[in-house]
N, C-alpha and C. Protein backbone atom coordinates (compact mmCIF):
# COMPACT_ATOMS: atom_id res chain seq x y z
N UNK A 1 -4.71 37.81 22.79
CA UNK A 1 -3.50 37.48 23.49
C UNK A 1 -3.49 36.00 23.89
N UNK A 2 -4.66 35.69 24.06
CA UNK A 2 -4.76 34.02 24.71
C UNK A 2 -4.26 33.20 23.58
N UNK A 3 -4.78 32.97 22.41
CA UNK A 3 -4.20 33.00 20.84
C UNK A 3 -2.83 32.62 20.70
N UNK A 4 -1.92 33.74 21.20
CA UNK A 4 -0.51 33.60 20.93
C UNK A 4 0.03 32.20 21.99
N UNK A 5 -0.54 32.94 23.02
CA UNK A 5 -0.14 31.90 24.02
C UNK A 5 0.09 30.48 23.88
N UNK A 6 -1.28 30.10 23.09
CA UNK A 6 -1.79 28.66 22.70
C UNK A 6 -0.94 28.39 21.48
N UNK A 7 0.14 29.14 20.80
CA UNK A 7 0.37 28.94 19.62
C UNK A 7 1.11 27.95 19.10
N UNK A 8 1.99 27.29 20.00
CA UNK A 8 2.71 26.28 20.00
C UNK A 8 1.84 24.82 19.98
N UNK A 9 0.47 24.89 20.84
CA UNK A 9 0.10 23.82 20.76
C UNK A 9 -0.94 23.60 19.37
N UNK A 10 -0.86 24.80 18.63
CA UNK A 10 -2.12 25.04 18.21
C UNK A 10 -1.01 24.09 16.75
N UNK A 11 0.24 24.51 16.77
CA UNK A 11 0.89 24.09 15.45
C UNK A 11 1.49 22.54 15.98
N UNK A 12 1.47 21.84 17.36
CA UNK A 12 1.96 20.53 17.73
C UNK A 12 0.70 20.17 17.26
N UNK A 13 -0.69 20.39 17.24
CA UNK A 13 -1.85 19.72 16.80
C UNK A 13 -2.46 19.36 15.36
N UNK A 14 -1.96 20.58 14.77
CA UNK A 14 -1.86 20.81 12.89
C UNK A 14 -0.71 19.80 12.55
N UNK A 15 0.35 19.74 13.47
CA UNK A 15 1.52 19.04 12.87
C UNK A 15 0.84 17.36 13.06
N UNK A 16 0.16 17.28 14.06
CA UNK A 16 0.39 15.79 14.51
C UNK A 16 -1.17 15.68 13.32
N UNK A 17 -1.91 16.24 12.90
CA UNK A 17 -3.25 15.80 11.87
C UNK A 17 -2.85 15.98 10.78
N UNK A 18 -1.81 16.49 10.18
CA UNK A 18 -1.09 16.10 8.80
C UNK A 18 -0.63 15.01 9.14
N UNK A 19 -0.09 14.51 9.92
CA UNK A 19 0.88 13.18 9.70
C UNK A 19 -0.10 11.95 9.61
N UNK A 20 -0.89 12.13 10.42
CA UNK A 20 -2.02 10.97 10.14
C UNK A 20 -2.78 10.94 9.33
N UNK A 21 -2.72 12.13 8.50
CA UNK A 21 -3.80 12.14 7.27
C UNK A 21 -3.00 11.71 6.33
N UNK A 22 -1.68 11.90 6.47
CA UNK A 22 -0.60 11.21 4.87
C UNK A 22 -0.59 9.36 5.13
N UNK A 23 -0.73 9.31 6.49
CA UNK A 23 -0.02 7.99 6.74
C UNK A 23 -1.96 6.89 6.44
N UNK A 24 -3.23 7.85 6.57
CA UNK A 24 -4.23 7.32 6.38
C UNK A 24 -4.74 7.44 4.82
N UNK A 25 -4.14 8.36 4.00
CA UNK A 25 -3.75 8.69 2.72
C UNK A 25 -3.25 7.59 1.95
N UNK A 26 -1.92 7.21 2.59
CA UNK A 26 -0.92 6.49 2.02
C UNK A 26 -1.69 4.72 2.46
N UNK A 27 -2.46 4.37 3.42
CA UNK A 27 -3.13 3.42 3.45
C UNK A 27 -4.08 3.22 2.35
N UNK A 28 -4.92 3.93 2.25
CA UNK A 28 -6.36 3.93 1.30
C UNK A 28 -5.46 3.58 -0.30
N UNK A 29 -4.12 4.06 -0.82
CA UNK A 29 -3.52 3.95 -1.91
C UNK A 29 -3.11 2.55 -2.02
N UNK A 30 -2.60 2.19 -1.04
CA UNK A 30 -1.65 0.32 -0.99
C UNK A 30 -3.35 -0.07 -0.90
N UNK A 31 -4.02 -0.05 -0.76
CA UNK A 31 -4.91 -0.56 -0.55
C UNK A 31 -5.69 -1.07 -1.73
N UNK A 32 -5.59 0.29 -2.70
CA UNK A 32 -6.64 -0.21 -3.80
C UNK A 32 -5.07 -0.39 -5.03
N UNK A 33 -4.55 -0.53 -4.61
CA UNK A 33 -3.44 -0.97 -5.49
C UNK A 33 -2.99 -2.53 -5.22
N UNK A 34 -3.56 -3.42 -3.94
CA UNK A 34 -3.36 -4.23 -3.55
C UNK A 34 -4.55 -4.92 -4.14
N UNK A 35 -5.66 -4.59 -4.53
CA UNK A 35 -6.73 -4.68 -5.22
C UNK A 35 -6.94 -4.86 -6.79
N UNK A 36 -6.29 -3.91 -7.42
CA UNK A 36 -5.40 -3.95 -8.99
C UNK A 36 -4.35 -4.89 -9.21
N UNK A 37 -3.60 -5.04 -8.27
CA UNK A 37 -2.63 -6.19 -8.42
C UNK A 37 -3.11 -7.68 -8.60
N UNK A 38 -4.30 -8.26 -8.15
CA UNK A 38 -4.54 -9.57 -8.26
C UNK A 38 -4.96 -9.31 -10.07
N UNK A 39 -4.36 -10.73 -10.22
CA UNK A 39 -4.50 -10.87 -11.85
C UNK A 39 -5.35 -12.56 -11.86
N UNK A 40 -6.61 -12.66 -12.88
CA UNK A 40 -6.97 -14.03 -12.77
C UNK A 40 -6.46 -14.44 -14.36
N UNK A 41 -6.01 -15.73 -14.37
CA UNK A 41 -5.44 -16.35 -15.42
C UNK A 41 -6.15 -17.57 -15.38
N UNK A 42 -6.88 -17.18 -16.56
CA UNK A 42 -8.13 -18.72 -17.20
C UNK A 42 -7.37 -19.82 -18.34
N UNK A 43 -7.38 -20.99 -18.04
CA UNK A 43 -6.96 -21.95 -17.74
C UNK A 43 -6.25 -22.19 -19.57
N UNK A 44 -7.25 -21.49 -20.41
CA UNK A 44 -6.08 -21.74 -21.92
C UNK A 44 -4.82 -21.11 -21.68
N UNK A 45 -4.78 -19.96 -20.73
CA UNK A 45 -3.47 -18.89 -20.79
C UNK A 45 -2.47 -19.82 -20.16
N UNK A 46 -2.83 -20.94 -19.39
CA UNK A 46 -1.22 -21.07 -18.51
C UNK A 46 -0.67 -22.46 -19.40
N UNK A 47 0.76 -22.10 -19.32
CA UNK A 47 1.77 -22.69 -20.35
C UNK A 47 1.64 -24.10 -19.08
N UNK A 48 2.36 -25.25 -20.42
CA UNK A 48 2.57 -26.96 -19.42
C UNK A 48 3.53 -27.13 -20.76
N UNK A 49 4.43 -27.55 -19.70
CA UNK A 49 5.76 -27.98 -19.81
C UNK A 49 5.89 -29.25 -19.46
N UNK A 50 5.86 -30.13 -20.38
CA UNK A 50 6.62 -31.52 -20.63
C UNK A 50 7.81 -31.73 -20.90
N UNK A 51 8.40 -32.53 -19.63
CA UNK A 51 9.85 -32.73 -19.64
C UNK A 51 9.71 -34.21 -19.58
N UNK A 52 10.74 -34.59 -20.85
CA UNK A 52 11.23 -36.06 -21.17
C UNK A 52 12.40 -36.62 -21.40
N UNK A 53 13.18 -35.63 -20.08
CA UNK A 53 14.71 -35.96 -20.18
C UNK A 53 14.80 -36.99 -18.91
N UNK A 54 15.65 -37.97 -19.14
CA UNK A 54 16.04 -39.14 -17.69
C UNK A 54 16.55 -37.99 -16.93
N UNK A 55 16.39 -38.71 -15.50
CA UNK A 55 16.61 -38.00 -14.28
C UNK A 55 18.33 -38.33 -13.81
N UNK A 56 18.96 -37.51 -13.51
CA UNK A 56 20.18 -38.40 -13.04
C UNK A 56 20.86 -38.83 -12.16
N UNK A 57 21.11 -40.09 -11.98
CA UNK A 57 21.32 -40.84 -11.20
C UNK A 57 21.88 -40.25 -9.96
């Protein structure tokens, strides 16, 4: 009977440790995706652009 009683808090407590587990979930993901995203570009790959048009006045 004590059980029922508690039952409301028992599902405000389940409710509130899902939300922090998606939102600590959803951290750990941006995270190693923020990690994958850096790209290094060695120095034959990047384009140079010579411009030899007059400037105008």
């Amino acid at each position: 009977m004590n059980v029922l009683k508690n039952m409301e808090a028992i599902f405000v407590v389940a409710l509130a440790l899902a939300g922090v587990s998606t939102y600590a979930e959803a951290a750990i993901g941006r995270a190693a995706d923020a990690g994958n995203a850096q790209v290094s570009v060695s120095a034959s790959q990047v384009a140079v652009v010579k411009v030899s048009a007059k400037r105008p006045a």
